[in-house]
PDB file of N, CA and C in Angstrom:
ATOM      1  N   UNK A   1       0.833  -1.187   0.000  1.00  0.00           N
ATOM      2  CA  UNK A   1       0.000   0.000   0.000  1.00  0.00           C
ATOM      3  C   UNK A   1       0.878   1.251   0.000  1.00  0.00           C
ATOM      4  N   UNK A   2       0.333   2.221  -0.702  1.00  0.00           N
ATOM      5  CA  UNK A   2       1.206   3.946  -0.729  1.00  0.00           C
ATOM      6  C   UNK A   2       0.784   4.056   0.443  1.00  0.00           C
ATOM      7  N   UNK A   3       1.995   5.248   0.793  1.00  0.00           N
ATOM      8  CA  UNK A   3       1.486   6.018   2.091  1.00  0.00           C
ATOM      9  C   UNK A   3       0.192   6.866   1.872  1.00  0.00           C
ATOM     10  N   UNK A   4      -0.116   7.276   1.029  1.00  0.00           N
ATOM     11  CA  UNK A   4      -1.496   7.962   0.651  1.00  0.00           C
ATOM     12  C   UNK A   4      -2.484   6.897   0.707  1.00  0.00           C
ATOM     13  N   UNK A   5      -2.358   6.060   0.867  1.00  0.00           N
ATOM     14  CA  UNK A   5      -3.373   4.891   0.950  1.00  0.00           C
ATOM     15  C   UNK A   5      -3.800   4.751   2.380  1.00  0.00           C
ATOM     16  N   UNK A   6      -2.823   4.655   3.088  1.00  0.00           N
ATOM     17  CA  UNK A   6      -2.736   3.859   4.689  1.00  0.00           C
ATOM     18  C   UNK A   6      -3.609   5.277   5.464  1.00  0.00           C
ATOM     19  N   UNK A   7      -2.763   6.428   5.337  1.00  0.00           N
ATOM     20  CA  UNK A   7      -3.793   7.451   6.086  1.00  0.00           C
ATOM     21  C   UNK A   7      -4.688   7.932   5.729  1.00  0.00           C
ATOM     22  N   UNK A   8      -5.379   8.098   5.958  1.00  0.00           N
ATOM     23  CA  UNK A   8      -6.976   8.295   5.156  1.00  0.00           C
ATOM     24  C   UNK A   8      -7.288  10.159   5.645  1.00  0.00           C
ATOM     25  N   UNK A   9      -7.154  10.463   6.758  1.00  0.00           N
ATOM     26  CA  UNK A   9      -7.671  11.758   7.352  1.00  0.00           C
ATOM     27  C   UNK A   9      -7.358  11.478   8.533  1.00  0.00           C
ATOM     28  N   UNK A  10      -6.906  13.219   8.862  1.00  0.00           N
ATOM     29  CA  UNK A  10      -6.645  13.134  10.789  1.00  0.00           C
ATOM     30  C   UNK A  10      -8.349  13.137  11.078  1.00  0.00           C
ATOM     31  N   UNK A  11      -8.248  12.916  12.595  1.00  0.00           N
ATOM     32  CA  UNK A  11      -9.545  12.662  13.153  1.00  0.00           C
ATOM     33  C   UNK A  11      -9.582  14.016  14.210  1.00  0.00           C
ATOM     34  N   UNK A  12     -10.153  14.815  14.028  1.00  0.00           N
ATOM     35  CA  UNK A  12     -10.136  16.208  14.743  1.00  0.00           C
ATOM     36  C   UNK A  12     -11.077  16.045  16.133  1.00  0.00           C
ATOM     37  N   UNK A  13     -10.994  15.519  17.135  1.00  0.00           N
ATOM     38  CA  UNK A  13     -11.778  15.563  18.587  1.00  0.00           C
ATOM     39  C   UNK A  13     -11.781  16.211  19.451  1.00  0.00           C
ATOM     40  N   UNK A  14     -12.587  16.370  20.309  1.00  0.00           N
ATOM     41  CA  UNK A  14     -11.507  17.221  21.718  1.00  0.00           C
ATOM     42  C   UNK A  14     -10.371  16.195  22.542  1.00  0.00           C
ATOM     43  N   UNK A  15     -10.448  14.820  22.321  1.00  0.00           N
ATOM     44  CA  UNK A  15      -9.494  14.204  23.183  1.00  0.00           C
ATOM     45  C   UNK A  15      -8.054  14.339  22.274  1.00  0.00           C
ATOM     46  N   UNK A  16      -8.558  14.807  20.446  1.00  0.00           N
ATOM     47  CA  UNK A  16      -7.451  14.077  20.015  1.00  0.00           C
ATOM     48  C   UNK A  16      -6.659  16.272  20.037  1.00  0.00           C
ATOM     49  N   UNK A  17      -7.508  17.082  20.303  1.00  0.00           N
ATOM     50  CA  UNK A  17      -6.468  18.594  20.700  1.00  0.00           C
ATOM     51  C   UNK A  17      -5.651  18.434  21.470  1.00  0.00           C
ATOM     52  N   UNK A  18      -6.487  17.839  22.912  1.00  0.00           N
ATOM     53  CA  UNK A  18      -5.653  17.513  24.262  1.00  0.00           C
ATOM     54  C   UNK A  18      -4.075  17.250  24.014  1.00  0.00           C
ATOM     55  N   UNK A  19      -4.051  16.211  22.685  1.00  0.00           N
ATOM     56  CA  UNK A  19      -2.820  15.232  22.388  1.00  0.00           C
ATOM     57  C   UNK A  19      -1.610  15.943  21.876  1.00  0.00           C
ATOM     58  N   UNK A  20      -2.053  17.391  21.108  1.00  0.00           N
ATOM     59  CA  UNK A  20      -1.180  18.213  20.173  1.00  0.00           C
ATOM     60  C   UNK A  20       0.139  18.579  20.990  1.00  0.00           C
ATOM     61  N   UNK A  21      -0.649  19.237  22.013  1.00  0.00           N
ATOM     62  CA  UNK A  21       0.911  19.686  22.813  1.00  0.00           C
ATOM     63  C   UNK A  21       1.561  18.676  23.325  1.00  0.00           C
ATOM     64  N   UNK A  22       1.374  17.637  23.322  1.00  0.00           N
ATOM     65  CA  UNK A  22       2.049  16.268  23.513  1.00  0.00           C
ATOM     66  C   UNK A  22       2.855  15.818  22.213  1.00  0.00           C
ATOM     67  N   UNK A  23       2.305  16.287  21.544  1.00  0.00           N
ATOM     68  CA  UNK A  23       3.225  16.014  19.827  1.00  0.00           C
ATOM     69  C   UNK A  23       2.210  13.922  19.780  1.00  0.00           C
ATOM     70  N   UNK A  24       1.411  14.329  20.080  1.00  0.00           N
ATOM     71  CA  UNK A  24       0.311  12.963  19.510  1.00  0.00           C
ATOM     72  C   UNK A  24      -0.341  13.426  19.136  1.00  0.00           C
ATOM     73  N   UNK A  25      -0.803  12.428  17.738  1.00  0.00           N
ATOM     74  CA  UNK A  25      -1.528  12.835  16.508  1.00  0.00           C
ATOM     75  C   UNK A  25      -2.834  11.659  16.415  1.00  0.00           C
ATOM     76  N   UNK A  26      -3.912  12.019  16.012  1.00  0.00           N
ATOM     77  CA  UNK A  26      -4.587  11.047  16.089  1.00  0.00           C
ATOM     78  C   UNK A  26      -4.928  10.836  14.350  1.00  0.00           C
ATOM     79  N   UNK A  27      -5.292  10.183  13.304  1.00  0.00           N
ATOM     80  CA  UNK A  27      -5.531   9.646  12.353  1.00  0.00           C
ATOM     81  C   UNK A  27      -6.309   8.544  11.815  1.00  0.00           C
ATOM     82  N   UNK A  28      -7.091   8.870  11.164  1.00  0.00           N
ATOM     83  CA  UNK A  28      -7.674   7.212  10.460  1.00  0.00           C
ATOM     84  C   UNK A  28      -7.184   6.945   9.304  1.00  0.00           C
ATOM     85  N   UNK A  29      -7.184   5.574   9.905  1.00  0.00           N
ATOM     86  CA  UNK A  29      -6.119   4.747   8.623  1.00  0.00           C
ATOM     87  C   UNK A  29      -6.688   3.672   8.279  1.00  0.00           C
ATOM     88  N   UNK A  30      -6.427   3.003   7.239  1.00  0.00           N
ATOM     89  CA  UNK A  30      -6.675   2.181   6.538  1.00  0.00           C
ATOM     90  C   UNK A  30      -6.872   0.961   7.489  1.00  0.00           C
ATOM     91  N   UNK A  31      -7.787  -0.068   7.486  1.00  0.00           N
ATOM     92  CA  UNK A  31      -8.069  -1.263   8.483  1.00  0.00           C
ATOM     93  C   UNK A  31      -7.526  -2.482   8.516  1.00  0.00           C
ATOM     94  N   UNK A  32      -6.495  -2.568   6.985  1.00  0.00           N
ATOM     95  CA  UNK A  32      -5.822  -3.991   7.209  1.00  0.00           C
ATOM     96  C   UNK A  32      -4.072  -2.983   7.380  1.00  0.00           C
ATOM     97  N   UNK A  33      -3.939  -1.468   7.456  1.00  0.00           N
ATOM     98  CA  UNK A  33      -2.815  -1.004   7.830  1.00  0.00           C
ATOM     99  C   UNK A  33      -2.093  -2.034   9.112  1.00  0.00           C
ATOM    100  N   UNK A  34      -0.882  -2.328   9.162  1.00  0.00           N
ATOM    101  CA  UNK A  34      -0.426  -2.580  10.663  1.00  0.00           C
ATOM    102  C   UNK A  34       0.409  -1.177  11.220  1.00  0.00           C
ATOM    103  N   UNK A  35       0.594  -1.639  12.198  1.00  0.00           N
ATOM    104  CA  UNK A  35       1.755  -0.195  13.144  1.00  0.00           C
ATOM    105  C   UNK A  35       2.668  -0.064  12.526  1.00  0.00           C
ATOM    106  N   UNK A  36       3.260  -0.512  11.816  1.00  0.00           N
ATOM    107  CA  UNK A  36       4.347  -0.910  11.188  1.00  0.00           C
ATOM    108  C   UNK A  36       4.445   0.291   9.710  1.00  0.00           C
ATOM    109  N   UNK A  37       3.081  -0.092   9.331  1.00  0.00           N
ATOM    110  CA  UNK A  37       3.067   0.614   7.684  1.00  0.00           C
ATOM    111  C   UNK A  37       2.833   1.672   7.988  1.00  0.00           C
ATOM    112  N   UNK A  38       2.109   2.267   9.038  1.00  0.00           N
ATOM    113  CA  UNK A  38       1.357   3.576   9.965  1.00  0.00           C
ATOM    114  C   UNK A  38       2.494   4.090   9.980  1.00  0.00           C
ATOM    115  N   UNK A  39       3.481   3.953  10.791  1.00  0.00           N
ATOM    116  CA  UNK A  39       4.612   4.336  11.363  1.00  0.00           C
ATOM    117  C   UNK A  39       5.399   4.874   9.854  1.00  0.00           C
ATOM    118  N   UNK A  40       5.490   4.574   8.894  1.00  0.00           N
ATOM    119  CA  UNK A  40       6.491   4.425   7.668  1.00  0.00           C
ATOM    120  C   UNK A  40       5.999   5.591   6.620  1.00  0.00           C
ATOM    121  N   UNK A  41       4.396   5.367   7.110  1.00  0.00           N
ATOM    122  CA  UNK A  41       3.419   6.475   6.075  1.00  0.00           C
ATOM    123  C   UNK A  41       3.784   7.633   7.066  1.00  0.00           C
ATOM    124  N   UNK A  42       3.367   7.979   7.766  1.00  0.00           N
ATOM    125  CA  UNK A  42       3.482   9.436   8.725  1.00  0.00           C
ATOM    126  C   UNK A  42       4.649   9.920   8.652  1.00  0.00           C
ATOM    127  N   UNK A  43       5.867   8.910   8.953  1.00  0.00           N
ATOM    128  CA  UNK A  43       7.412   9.936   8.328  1.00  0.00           C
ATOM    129  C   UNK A  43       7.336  10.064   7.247  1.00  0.00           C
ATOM    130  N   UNK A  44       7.296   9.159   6.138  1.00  0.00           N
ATOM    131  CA  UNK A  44       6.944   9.134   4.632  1.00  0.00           C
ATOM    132  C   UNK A  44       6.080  10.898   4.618  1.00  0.00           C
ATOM    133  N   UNK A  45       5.201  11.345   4.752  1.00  0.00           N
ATOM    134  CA  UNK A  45       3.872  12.353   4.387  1.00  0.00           C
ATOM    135  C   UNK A  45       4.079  13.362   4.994  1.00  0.00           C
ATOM    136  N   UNK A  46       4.833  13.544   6.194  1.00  0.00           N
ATOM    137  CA  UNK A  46       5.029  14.580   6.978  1.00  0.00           C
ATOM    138  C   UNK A  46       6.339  14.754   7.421  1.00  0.00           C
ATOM    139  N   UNK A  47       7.116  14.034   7.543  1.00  0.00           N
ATOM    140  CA  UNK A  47       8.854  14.035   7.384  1.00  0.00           C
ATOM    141  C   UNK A  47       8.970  14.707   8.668  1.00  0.00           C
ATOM    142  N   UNK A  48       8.267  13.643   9.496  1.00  0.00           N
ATOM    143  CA  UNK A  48       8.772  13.622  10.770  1.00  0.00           C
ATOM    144  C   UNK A  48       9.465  12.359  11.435  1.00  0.00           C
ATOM    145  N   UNK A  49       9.601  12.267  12.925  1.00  0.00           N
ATOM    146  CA  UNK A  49      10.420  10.900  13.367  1.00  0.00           C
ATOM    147  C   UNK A  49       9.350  10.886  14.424  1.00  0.00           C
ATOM    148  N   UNK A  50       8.681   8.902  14.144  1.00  0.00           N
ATOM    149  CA  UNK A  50       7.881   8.651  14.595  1.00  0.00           C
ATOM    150  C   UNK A  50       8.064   7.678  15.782  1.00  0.00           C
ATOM    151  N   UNK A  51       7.787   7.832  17.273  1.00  0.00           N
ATOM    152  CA  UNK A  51       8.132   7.425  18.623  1.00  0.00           C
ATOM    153  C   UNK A  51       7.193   5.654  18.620  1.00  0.00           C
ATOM    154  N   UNK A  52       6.650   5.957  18.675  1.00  0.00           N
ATOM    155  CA  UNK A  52       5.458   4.861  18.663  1.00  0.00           C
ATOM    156  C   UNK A  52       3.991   5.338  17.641  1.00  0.00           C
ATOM    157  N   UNK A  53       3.546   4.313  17.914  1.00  0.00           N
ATOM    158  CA  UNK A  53       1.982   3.736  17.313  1.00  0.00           C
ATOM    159  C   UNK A  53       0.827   3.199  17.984  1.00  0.00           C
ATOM    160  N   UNK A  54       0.052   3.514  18.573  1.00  0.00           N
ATOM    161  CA  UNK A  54      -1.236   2.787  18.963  1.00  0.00           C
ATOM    162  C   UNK A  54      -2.509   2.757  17.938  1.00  0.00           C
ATOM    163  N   UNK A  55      -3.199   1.454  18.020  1.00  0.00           N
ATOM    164  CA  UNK A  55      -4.435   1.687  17.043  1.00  0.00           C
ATOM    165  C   UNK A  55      -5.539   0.836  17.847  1.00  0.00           C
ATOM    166  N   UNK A  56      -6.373   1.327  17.471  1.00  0.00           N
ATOM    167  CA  UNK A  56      -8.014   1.076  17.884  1.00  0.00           C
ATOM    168  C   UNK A  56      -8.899   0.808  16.553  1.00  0.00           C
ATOM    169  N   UNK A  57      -9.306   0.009  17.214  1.00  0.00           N
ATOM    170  CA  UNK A  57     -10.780  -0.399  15.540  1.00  0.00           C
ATOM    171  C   UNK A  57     -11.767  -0.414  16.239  1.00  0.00           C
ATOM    172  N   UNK A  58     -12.522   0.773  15.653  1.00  0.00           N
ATOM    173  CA  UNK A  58     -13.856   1.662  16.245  1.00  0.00           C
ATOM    174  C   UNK A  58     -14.656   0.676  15.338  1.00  0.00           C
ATOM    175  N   UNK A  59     -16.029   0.038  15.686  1.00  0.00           N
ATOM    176  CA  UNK A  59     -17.235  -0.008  15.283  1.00  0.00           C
ATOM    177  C   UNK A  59     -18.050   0.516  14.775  1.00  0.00           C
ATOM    178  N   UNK A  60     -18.936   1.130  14.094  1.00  0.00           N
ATOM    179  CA  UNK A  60     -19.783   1.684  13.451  1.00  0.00           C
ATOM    180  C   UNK A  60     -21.213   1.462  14.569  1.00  0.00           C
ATOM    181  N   UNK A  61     -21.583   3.296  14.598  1.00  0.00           N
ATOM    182  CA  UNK A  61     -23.153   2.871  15.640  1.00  0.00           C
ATOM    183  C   UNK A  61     -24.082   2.822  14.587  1.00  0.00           C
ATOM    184  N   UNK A  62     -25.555   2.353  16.078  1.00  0.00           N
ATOM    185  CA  UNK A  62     -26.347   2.388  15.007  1.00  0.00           C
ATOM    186  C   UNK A  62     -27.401   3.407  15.208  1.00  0.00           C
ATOM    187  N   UNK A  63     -27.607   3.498  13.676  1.00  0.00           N
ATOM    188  CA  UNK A  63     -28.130   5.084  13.179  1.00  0.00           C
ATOM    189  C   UNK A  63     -29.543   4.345  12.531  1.00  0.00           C
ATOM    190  N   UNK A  64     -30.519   5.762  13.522  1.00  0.00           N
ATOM    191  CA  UNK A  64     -32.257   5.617  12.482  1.00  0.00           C
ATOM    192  C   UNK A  64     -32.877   6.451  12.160  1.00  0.00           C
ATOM    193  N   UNK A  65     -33.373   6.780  10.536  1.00  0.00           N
ATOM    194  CA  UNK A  65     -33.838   7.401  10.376  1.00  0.00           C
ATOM    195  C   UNK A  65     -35.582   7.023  10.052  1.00  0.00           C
ATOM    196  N   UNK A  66     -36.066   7.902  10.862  1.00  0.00           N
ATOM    197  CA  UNK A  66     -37.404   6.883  11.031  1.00  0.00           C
ATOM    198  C   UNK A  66     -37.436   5.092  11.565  1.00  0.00           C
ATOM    199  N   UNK A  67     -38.178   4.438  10.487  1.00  0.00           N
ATOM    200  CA  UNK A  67     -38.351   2.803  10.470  1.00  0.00           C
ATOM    201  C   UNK A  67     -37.186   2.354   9.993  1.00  0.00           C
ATOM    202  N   UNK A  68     -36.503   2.974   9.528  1.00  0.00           N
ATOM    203  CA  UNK A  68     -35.401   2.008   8.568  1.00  0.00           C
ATOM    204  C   UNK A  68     -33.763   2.470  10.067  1.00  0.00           C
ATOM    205  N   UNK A  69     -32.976   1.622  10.001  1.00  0.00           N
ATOM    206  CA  UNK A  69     -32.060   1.546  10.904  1.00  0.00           C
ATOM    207  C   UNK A  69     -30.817   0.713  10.151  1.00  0.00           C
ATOM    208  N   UNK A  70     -29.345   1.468  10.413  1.00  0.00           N
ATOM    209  CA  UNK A  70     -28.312   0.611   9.956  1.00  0.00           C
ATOM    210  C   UNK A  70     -27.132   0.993  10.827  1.00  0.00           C
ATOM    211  N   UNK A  71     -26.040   1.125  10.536  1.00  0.00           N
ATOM    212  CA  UNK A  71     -24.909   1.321  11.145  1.00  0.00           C
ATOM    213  C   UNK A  71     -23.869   2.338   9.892  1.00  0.00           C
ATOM    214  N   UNK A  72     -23.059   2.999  10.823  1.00  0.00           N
ATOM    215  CA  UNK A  72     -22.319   3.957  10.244  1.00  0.00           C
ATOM    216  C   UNK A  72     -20.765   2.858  10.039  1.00  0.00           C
ATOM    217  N   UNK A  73     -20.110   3.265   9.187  1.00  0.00           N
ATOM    218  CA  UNK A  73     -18.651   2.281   8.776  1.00  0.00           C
ATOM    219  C   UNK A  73     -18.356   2.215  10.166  1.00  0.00           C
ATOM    220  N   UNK A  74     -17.378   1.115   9.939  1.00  0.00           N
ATOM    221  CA  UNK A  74     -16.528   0.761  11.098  1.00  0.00           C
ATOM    222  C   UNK A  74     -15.147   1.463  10.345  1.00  0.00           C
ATOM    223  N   UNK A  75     -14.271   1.885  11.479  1.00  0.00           N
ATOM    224  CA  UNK A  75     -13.037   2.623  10.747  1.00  0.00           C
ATOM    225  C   UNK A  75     -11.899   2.431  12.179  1.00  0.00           C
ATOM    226  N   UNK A  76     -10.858   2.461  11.482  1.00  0.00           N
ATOM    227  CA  UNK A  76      -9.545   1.988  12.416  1.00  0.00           C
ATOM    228  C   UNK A  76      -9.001   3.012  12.732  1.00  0.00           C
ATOM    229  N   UNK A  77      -8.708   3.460  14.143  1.00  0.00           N
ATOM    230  CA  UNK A  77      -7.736   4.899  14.561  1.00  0.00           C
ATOM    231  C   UNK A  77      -6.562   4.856  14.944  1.00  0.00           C
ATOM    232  N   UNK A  78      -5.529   5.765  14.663  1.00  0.00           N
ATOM    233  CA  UNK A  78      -4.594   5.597  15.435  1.00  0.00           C
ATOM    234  C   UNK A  78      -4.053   6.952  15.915  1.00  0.00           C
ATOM    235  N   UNK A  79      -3.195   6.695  16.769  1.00  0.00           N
ATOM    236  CA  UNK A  79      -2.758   7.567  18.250  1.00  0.00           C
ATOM    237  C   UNK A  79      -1.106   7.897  17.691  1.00  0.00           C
ATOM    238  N   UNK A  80      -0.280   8.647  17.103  1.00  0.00           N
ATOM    239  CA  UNK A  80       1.023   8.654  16.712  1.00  0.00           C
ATOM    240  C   UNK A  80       1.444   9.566  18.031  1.00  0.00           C
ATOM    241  N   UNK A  81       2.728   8.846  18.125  1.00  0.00           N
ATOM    242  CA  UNK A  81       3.742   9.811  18.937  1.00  0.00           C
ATOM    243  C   UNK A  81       4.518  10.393  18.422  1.00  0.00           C
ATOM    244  N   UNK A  82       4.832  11.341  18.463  1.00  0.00           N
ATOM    245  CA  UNK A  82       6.095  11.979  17.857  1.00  0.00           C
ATOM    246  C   UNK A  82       7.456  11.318  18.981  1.00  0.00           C
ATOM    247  N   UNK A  83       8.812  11.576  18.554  1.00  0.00           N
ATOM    248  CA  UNK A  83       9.932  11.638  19.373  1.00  0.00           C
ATOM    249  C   UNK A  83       9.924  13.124  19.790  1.00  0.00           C
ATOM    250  N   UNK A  84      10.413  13.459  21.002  1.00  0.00           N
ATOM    251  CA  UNK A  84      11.095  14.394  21.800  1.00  0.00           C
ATOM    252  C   UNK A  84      11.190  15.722  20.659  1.00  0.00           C
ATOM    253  N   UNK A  85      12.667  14.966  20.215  1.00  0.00           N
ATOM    254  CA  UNK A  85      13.395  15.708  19.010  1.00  0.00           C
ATOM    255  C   UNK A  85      12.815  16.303  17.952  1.00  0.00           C
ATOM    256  N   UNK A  86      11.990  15.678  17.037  1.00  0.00           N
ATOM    257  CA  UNK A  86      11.105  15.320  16.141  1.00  0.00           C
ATOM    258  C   UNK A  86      10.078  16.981  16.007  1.00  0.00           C
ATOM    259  N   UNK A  87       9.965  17.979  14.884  1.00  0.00           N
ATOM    260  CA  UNK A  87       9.262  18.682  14.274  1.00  0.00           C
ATOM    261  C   UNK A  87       7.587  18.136  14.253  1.00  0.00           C
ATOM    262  N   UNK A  88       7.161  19.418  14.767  1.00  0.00           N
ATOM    263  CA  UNK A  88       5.848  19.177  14.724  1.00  0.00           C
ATOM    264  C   UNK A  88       4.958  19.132  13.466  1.00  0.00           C
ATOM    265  N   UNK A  89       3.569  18.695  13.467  1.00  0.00           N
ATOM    266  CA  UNK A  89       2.864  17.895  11.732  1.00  0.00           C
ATOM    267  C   UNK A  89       2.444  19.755  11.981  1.00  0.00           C
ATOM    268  N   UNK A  90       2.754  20.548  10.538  1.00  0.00           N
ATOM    269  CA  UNK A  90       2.576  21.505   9.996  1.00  0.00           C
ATOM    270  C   UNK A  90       1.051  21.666  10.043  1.00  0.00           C
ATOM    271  N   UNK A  91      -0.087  20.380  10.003  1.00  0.00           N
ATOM    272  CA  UNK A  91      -1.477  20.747   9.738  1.00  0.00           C
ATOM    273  C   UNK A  91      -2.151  21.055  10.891  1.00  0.00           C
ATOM    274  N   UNK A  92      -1.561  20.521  11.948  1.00  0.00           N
ATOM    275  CA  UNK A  92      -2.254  20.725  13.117  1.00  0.00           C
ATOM    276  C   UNK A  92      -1.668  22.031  14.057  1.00  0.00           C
ATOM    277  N   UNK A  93      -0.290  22.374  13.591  1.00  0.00           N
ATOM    278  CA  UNK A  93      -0.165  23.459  14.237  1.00  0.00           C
ATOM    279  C   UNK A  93      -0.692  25.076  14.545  1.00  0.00           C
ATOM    280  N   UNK A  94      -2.119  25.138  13.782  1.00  0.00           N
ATOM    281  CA  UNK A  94      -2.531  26.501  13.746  1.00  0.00           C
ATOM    282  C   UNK A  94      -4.331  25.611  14.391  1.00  0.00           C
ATOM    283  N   UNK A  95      -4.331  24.400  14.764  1.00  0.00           N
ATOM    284  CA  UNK A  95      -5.105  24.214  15.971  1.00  0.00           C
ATOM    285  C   UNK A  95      -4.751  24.245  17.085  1.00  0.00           C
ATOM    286  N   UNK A  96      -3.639  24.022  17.564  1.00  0.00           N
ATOM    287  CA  UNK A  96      -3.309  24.067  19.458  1.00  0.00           C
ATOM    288  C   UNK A  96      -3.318  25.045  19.511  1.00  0.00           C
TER     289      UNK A  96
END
């Protein structure tokens, strides 16, 4: 997979602002991505140096409009650390 493949969009929350001044990034990524390819795409796209990786695979709720009822995608998140050293992601810096 390209690195344009694996990250899909940052995920903008209030838990994931909290994370900025921490230099953690939150992102959705691709669902058969591992930590591994995560980790490779984010220096790859943003040409930074990446500390760790955590990921979560969110479920899809369920949504009704009227009688009819289904579920929203299921989509995979992840939590990036930056290193210490390591330049901050240019997109998020005019949110903290």
């Amino acid at each position: 997979m390209l690195a344009e493949d694996i990250i899909i969009r940052p995920l903008l929350t209030e838990k994931g602002y909290d994370g900025i001044a921490d230099k953690k990034y939150t992102f959705v990524v691709a669902k058969a991505a591992s930590k591994t390819e995560i980790k490779i795409a984010v220096e790859k796209l943003f040409g930074v140096s990446v500390e760790s990786v955590n990921t979560v695979n969110c479920k899809g709720k369920l949504k009704r409009m009227g009688r009819n009822e289904g579920y929203t995608p299921d989509y995979k998140k992840a939590i990036v650390q930056l290193k210490a050293d390591s330049k901050a992601i240019e997109f998020f810096a005019s949110l903290s």
